[in-house]
C-alpha atoms as a PDB file:
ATOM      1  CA  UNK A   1      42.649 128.328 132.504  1.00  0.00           C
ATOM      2  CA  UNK A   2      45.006 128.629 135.514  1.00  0.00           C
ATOM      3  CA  UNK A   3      48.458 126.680 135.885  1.00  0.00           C
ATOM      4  CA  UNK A   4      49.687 125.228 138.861  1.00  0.00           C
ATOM      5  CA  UNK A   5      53.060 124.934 139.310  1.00  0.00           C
ATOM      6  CA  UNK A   6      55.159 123.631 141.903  1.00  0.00           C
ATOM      7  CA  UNK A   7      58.962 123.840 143.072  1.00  0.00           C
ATOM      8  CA  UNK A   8      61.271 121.111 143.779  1.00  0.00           C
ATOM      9  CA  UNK A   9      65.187 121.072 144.468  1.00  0.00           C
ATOM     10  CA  UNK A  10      65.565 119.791 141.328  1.00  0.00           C
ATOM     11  CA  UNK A  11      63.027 122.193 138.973  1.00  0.00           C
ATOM     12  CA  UNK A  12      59.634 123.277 138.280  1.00  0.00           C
ATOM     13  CA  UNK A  13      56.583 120.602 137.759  1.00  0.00           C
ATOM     14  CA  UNK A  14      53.333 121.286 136.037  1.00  0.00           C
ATOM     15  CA  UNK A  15      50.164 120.118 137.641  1.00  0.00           C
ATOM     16  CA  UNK A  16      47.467 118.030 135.861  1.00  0.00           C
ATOM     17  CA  UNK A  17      44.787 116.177 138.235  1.00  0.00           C
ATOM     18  CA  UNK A  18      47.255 114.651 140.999  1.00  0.00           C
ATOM     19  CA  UNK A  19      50.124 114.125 138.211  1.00  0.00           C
ATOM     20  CA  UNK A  20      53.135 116.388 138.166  1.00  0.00           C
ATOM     21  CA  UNK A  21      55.180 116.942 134.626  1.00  0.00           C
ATOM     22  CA  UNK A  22      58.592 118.385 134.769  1.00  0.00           C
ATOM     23  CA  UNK A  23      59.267 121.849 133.145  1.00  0.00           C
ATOM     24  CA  UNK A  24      61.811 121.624 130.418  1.00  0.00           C
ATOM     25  CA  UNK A  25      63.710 125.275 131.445  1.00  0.00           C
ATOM     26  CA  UNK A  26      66.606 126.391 132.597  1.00  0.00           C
ATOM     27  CA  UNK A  27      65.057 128.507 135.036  1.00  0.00           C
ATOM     28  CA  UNK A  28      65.840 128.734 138.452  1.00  0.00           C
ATOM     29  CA  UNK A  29      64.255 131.426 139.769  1.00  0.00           C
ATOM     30  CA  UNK A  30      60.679 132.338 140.235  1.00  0.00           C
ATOM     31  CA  UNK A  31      61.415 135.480 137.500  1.00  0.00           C
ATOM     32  CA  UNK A  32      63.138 132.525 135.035  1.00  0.00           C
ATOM     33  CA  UNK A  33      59.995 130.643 134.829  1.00  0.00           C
ATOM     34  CA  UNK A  34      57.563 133.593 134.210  1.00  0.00           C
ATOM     35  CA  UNK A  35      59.648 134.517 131.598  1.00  0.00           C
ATOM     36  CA  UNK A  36      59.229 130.784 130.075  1.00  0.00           C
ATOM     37  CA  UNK A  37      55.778 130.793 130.094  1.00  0.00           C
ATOM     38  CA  UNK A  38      55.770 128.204 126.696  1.00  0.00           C
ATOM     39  CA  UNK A  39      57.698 125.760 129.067  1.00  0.00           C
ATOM     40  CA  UNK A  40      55.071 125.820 131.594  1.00  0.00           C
ATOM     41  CA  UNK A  41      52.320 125.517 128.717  1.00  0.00           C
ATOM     42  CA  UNK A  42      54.107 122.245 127.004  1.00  0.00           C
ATOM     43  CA  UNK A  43      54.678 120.543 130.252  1.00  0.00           C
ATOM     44  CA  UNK A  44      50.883 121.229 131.331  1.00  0.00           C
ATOM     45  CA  UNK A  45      49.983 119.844 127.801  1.00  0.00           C
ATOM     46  CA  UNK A  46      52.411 117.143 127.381  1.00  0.00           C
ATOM     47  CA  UNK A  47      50.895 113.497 127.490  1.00  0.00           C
ATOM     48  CA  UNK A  48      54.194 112.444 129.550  1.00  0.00           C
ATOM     49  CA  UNK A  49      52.336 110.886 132.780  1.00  0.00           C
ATOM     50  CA  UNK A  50      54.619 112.370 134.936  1.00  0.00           C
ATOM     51  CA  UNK A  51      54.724 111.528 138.825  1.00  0.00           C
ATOM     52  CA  UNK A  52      52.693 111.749 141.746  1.00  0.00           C
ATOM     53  CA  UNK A  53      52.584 115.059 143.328  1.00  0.00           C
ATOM     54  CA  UNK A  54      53.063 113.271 146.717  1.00  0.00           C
ATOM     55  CA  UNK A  55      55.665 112.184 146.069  1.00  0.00           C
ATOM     56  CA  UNK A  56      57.385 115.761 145.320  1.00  0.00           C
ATOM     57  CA  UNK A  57      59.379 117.478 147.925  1.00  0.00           C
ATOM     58  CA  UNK A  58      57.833 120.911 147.208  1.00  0.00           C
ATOM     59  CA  UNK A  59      59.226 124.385 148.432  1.00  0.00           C
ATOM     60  CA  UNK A  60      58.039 127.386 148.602  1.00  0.00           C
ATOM     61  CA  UNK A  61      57.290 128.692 144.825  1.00  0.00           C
ATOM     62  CA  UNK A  62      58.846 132.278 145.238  1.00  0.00           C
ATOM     63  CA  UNK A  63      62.223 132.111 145.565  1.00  0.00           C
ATOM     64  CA  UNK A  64      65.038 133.510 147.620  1.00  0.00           C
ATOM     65  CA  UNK A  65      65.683 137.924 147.835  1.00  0.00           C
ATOM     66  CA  UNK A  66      62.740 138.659 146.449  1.00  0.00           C
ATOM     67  CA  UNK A  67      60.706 142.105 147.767  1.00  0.00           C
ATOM     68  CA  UNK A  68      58.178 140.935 150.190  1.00  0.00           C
ATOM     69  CA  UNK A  69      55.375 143.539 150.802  1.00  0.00           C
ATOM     70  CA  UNK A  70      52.180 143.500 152.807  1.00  0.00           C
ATOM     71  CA  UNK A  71      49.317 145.063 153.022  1.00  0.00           C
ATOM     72  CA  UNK A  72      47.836 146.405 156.718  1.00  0.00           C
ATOM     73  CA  UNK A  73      44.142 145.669 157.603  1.00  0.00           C
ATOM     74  CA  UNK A  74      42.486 145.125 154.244  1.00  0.00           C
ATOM     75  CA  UNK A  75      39.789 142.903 155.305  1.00  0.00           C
ATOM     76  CA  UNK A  76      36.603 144.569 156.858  1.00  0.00           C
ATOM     77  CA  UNK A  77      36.027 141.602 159.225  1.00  0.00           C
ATOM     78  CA  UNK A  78      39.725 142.135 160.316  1.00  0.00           C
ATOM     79  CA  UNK A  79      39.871 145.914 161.012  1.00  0.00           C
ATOM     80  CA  UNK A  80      36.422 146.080 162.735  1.00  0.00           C
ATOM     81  CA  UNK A  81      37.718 142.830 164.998  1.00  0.00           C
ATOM     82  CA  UNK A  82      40.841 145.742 165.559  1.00  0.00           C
ATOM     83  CA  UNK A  83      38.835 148.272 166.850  1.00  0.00           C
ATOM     84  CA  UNK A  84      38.741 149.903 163.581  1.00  0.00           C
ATOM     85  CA  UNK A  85      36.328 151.549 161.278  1.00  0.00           C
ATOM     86  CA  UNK A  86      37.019 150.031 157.772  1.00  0.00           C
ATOM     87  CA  UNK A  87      35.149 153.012 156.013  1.00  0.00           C
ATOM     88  CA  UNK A  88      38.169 155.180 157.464  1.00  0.00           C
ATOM     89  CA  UNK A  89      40.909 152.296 157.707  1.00  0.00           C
ATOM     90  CA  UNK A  90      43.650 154.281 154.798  1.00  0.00           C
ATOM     91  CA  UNK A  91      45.949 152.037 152.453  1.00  0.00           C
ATOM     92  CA  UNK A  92      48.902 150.969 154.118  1.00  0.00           C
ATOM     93  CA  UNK A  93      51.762 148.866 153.338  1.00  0.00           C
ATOM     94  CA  UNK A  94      54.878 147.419 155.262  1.00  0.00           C
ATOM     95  CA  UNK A  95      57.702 145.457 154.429  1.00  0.00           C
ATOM     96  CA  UNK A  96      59.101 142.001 155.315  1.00  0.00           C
ATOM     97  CA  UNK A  97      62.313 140.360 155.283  1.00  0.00           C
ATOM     98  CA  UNK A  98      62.413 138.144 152.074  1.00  0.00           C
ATOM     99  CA  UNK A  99      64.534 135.495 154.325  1.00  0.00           C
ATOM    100  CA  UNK A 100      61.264 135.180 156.177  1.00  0.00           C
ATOM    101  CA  UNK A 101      59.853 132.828 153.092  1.00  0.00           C
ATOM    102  CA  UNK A 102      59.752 129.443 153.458  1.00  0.00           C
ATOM    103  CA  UNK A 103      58.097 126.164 152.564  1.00  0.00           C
ATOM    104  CA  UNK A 104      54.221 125.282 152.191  1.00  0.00           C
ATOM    105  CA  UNK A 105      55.535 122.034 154.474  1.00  0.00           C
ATOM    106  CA  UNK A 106      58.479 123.617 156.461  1.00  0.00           C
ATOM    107  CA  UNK A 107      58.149 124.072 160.234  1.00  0.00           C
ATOM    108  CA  UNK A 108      57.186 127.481 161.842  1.00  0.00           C
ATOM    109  CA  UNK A 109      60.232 128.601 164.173  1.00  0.00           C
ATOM    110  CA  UNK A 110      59.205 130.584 167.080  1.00  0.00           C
ATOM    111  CA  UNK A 111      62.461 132.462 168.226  1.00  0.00           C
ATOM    112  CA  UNK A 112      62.801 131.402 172.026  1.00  0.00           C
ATOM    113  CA  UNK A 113      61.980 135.378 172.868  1.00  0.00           C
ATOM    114  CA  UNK A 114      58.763 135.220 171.260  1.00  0.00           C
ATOM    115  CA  UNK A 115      55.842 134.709 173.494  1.00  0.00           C
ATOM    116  CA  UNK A 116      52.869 135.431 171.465  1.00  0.00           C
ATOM    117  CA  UNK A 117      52.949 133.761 167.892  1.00  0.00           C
ATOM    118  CA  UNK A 118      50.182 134.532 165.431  1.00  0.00           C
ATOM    119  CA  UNK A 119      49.045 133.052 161.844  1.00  0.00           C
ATOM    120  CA  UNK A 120      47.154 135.443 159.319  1.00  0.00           C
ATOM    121  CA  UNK A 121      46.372 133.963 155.870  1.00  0.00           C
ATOM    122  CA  UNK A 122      46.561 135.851 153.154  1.00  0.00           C
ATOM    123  CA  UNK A 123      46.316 135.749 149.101  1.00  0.00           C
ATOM    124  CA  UNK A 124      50.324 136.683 147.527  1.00  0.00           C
ATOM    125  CA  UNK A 125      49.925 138.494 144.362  1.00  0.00           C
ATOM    126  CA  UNK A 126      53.075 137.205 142.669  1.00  0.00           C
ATOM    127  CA  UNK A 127      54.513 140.371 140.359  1.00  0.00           C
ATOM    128  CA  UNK A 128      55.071 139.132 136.430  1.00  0.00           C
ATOM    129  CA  UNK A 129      56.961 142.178 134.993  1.00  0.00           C
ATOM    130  CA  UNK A 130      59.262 144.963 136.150  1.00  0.00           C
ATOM    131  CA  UNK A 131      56.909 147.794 137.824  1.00  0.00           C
ATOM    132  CA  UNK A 132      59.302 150.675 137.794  1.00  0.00           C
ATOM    133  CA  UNK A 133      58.137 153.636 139.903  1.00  0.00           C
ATOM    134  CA  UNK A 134      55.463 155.677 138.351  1.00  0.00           C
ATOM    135  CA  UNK A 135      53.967 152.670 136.457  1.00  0.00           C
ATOM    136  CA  UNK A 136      49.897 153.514 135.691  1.00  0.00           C
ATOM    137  CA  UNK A 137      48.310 150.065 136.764  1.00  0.00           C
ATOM    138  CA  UNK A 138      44.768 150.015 136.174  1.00  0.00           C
ATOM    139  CA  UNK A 139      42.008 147.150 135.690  1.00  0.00           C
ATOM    140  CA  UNK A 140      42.545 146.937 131.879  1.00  0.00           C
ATOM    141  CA  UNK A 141      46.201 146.409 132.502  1.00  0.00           C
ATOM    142  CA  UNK A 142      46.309 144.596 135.482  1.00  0.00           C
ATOM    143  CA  UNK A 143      46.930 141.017 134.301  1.00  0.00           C
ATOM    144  CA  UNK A 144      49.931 142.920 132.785  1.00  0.00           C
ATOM    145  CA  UNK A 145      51.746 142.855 135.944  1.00  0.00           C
ATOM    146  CA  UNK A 146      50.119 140.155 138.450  1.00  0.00           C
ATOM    147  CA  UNK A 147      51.394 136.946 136.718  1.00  0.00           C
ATOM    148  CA  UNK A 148      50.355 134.608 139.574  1.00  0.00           C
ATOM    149  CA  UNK A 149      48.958 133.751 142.912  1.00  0.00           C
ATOM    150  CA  UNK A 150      50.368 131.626 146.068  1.00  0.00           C
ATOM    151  CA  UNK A 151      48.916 131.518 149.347  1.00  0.00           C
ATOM    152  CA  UNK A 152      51.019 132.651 152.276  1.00  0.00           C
ATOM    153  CA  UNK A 153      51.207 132.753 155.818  1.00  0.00           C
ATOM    154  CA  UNK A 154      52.003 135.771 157.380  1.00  0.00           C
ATOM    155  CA  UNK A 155      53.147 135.144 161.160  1.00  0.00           C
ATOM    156  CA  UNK A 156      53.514 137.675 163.500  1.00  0.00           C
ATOM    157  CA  UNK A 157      54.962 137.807 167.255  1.00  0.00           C
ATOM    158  CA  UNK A 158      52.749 140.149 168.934  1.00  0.00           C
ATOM    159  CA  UNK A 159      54.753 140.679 171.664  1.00  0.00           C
ATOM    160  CA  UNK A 160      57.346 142.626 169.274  1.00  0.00           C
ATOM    161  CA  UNK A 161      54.534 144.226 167.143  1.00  0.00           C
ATOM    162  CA  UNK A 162      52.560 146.311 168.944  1.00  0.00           C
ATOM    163  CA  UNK A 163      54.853 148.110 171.830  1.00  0.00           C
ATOM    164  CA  UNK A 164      57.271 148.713 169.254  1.00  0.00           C
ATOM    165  CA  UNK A 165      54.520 150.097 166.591  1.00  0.00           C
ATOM    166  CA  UNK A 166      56.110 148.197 163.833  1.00  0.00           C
ATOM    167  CA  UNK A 167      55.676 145.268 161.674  1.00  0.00           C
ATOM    168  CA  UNK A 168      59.034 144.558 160.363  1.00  0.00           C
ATOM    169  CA  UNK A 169      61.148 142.719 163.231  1.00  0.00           C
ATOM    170  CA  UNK A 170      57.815 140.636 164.228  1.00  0.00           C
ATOM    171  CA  UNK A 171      57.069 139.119 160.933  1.00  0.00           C
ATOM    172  CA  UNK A 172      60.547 139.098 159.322  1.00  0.00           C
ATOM    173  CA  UNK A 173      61.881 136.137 161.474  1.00  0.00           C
ATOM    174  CA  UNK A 174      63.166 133.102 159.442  1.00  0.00           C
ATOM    175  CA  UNK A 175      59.844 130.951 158.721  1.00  0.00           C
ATOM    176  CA  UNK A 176      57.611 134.268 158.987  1.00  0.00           C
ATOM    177  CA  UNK A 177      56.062 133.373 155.665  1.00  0.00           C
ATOM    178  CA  UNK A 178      54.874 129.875 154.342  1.00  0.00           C
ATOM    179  CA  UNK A 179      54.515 130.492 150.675  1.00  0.00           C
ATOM    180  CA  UNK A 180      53.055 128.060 148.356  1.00  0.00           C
ATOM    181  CA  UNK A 181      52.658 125.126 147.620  1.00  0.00           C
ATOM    182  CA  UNK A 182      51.527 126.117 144.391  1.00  0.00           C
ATOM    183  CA  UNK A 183      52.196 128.869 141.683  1.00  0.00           C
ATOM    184  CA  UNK A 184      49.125 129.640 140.390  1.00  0.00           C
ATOM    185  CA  UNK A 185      49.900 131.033 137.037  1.00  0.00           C
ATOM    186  CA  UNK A 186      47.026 133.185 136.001  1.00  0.00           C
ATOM    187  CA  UNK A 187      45.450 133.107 131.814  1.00  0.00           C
ATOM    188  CA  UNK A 188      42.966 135.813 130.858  1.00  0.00           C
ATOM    189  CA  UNK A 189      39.898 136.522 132.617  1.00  0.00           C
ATOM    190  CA  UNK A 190      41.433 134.278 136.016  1.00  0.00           C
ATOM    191  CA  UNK A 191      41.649 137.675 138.121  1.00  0.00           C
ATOM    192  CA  UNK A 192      37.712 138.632 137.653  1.00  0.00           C
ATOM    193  CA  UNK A 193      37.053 135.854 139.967  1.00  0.00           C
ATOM    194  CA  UNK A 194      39.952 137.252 142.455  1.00  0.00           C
ATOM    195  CA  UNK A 195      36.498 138.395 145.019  1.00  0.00           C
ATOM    196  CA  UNK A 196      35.580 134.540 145.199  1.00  0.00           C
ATOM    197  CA  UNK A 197      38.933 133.351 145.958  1.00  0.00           C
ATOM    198  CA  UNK A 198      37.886 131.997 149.715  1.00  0.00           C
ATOM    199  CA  UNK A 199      40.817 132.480 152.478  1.00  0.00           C
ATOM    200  CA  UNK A 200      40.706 129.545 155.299  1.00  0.00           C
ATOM    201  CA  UNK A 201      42.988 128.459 157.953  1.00  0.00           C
ATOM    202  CA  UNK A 202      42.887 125.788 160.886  1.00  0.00           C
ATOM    203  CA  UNK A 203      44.605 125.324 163.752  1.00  0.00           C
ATOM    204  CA  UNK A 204      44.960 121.615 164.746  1.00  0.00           C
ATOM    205  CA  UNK A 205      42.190 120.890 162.536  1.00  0.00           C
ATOM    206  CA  UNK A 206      39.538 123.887 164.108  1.00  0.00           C
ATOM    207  CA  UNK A 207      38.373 126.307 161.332  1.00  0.00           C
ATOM    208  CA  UNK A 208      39.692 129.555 162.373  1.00  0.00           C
ATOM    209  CA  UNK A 209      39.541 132.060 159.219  1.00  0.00           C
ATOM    210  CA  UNK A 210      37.101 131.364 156.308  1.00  0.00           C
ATOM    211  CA  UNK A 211      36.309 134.643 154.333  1.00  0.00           C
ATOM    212  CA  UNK A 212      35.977 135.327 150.988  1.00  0.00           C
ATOM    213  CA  UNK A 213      38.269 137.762 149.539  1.00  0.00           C
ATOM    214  CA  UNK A 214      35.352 140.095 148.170  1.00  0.00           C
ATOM    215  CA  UNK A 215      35.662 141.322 152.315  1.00  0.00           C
ATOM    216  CA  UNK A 216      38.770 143.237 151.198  1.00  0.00           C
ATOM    217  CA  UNK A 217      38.537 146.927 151.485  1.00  0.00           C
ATOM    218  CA  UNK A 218      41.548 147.787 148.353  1.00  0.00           C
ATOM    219  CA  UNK A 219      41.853 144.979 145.914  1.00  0.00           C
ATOM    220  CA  UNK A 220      44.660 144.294 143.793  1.00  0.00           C
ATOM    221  CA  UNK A 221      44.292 147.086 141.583  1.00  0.00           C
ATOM    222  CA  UNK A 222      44.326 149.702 144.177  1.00  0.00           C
ATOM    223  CA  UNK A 223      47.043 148.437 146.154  1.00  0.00           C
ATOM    224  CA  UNK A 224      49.293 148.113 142.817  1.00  0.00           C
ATOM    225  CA  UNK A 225      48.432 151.707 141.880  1.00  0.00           C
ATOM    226  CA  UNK A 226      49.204 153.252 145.201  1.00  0.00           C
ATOM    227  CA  UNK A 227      52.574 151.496 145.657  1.00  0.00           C
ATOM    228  CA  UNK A 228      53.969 151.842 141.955  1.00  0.00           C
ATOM    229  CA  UNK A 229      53.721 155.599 143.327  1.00  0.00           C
ATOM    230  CA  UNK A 230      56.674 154.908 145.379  1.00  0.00           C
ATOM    231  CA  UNK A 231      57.994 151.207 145.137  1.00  0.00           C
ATOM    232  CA  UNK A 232      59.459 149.627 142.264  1.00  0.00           C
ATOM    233  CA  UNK A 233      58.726 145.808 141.869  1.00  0.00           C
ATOM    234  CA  UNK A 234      60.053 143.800 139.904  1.00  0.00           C
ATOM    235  CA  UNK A 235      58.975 139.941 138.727  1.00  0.00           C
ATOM    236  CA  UNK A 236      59.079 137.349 141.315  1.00  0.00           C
ATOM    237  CA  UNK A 237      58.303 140.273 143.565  1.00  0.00           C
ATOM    238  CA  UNK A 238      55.560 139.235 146.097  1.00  0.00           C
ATOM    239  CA  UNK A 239      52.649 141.251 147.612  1.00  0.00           C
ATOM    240  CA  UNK A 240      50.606 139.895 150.291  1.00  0.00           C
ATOM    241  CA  UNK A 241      46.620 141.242 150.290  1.00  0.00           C
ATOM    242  CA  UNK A 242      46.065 140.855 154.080  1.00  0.00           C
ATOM    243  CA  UNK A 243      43.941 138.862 156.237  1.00  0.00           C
ATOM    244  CA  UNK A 244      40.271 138.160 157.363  1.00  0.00           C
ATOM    245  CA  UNK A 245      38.914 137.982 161.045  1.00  0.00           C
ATOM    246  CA  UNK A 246      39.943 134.856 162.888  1.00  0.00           C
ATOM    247  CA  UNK A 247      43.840 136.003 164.361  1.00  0.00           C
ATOM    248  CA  UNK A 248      44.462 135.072 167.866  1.00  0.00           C
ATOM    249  CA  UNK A 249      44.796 138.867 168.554  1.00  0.00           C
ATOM    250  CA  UNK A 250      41.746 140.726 168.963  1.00  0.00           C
ATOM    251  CA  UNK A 251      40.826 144.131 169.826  1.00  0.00           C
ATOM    252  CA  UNK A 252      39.926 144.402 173.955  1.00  0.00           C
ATOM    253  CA  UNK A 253      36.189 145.753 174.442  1.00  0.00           C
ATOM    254  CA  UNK A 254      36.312 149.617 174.573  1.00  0.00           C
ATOM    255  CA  UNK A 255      35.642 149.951 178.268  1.00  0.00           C
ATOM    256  CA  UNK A 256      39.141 148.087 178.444  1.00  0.00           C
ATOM    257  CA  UNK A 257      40.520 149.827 175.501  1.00  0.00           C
ATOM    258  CA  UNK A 258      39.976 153.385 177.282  1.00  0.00           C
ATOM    259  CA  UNK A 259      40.578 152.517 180.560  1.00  0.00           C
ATOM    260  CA  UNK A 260      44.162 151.527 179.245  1.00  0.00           C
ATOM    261  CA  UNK A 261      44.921 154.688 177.185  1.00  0.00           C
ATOM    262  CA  UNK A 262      45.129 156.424 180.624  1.00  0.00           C
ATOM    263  CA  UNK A 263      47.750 154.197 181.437  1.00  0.00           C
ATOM    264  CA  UNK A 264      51.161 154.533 181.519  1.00  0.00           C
ATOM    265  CA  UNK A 265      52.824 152.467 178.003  1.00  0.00           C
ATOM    266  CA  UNK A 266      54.849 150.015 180.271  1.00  0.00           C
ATOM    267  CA  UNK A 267      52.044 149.586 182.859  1.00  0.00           C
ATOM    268  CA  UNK A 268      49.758 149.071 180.124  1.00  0.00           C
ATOM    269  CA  UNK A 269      51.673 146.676 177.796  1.00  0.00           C
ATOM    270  CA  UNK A 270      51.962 144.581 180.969  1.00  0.00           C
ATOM    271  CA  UNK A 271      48.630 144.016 181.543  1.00  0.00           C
ATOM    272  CA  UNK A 272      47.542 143.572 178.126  1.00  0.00           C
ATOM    273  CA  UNK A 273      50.232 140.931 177.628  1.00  0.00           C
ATOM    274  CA  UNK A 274      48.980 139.117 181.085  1.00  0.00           C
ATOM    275  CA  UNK A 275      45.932 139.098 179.519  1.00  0.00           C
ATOM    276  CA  UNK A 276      47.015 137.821 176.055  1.00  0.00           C
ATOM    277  CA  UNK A 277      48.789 135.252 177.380  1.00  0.00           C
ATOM    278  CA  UNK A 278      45.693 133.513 178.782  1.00  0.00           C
ATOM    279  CA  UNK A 279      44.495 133.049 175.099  1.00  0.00           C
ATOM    280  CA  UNK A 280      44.484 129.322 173.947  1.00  0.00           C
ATOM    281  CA  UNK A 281      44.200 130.722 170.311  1.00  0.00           C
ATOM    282  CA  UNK A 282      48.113 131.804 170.217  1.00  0.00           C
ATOM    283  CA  UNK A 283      50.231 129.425 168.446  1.00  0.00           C
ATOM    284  CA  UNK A 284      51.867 126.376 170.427  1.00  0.00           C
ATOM    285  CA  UNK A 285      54.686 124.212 169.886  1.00  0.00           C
ATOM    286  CA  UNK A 286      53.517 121.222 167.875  1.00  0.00           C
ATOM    287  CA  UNK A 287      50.627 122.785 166.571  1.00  0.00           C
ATOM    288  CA  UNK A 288      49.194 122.174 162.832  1.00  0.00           C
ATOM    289  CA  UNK A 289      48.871 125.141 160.715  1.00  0.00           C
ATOM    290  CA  UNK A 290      47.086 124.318 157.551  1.00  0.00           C
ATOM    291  CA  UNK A 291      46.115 126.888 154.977  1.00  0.00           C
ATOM    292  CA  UNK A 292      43.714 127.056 152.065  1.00  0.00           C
ATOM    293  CA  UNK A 293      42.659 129.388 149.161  1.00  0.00           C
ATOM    294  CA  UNK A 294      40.590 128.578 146.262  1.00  0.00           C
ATOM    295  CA  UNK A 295      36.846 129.564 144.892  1.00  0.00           C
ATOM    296  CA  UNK A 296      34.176 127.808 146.094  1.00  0.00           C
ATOM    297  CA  UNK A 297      34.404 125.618 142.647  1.00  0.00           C
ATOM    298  CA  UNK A 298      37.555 124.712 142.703  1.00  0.00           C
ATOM    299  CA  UNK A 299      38.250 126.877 139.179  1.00  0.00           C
ATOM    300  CA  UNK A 300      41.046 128.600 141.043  1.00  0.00           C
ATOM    301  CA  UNK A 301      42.750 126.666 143.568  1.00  0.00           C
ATOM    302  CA  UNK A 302      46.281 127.674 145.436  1.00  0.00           C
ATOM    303  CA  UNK A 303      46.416 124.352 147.011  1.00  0.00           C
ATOM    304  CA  UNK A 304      46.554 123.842 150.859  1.00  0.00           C
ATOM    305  CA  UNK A 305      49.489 124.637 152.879  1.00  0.00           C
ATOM    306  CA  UNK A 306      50.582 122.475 156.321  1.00  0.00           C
ATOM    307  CA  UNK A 307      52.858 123.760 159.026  1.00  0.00           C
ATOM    308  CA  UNK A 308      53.971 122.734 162.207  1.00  0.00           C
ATOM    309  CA  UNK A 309      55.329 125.105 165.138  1.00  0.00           C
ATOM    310  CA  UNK A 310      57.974 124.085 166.531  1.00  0.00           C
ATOM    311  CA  UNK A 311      59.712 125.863 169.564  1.00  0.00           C
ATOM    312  CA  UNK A 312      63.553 127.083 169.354  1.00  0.00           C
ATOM    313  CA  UNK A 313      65.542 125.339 171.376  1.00  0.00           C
END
């Protein structure tokens, strides 16, 4: 069965029911404690009583300069709300900025530049062991290197994104990624039920994403194969598995879509911006983010992350 574990200033805590037991290791780092797995065990077994989990200042559970990759379009209710065909949509990857990480609790910064601010919510596949380049990752062996799972937030400023054609300066801003709260540490047989895991996010308390992640297009094992080809991870390394439909940003109908390919690019960036701009859906100052992952059981559960935008001033 799963562990939950969450990250204080202080050290790691254990979860059991709403009771948090401190970690007896030296670790500091999100690599330390996967490599003390039998300090994580004894805590979660321990009869200490341990302390409210509200009453733990929790950050984010990966920690600082760790590789932060992401994975482009892997829902089917997300590329065909892009315009895309998922039969066709290939496996793509970019990076982000490991300062982006921050809190499950912290406050979403939107740089004062920034005019449209989207949320995606995704499933982070938390790397347990180094993945030099050429590893063979299959789905006997995959437990091998996926130790764990967080949920995270990727946020993205449209407005850089798309005239630019590029992912990393619009999601790599300080606060870009919302990890946690909790570090799901997986046991044997946890990542067969990976498909039920159910992705949800609100917005001041309105459902806007709720998708299982059986609507991804590569899973886990796919992704991990394609980018040991070329990108060595290593543990505490974090891969993020995409998002479902339910982004502020949507595709324009097709009418609108062609009309603006015979545009020129600055004439037609201006008028798609206009347009965006009129959509309520974009993140606000002050608004709630919350963020939840778990199967519909409860077996597996990530926890639930809250975040509030806040403008820069």
């Amino acid at each position: 069965m799963s562990v939950n574990v969450l990250r204080t200033a202080d050290g790691w805590y254990a979860v059991r029911e709403q009771r948090a037991v401190r970690v007896q290791t030296a670790g500091v780092t999100t690599a330390d404690l996967l490599a003390d797995r039998d300090a994580v065990s004894a805590a979660a077994h321990s009869t200490d009583p341990g302390v409210p989990v509200a009453d733990l200042a929790v950050l984010s559970p990966v920690t600082p300069g760790r590789r932060v990759v992401a994975q482009m379009a892997n829902f089917v209710s997300h590329a065909a709300d892009a315009g895309l065909d998922p039969k066709r949509v290939p496996l793509a990857f970019f990076r982000k900025a490991s300062g982006s990480i921050s809190g499950p609790y912290e406050d979403i910064v939107k740089p004062a530049h920034v005019r449209l601010l989207d949320y995606e919510v995704e499933i982070g596949l938390v790397i347990g062991a180094p993945m030099p380049v050429g590893t063979e990752v299959s789905a006997a062996n995959l437990a091998d290197h996926v130790a764990a799972l967080v949920i995270t937030n990727d946020i993205s400023a449209r407005d850089l994104q798309l005239p630019k054609t590029q992912f990393y300066e619009a999601k790599s801003y300080p606060t870009f990624t919302p990890t946690g709260p909790a570090l799901v540490l997986l046991e044997e047989g946890d990542l067969d039920r990976f498909a039920e895991l159910r992705l949800r996010l609100w917005v001041n308390g309105e459902l806007r994403q709720d998708m299982p992640a059986s609507d991804m297009i590569y899973r886990p094992v796919e992704a991990l194969r394609a980018l040991s080809g070329f990108q060595r991870l290593d543990p505490g390394d974090l891969l993020l598995t995409g998002t479902p439909v339910g982004t502020a940003l949507s595709a324009p109908p097709k009418p609108v879509e062609i009309l603006g390919s015979l545009l020129p690019a600055a004439t037609k960036w201006r008028l798609f911006f206009k347009a965006q701009a009129k959509n309520p859906k974009y993140l606000r100052d002050g608004d709630l983010v919350e963020a939840a992952v778990a199967t519909d059981d409860g077996t597996l559960d990530l926890g639930r992350q809250r975040t509030t935008v806040r403008y820069a001033r």
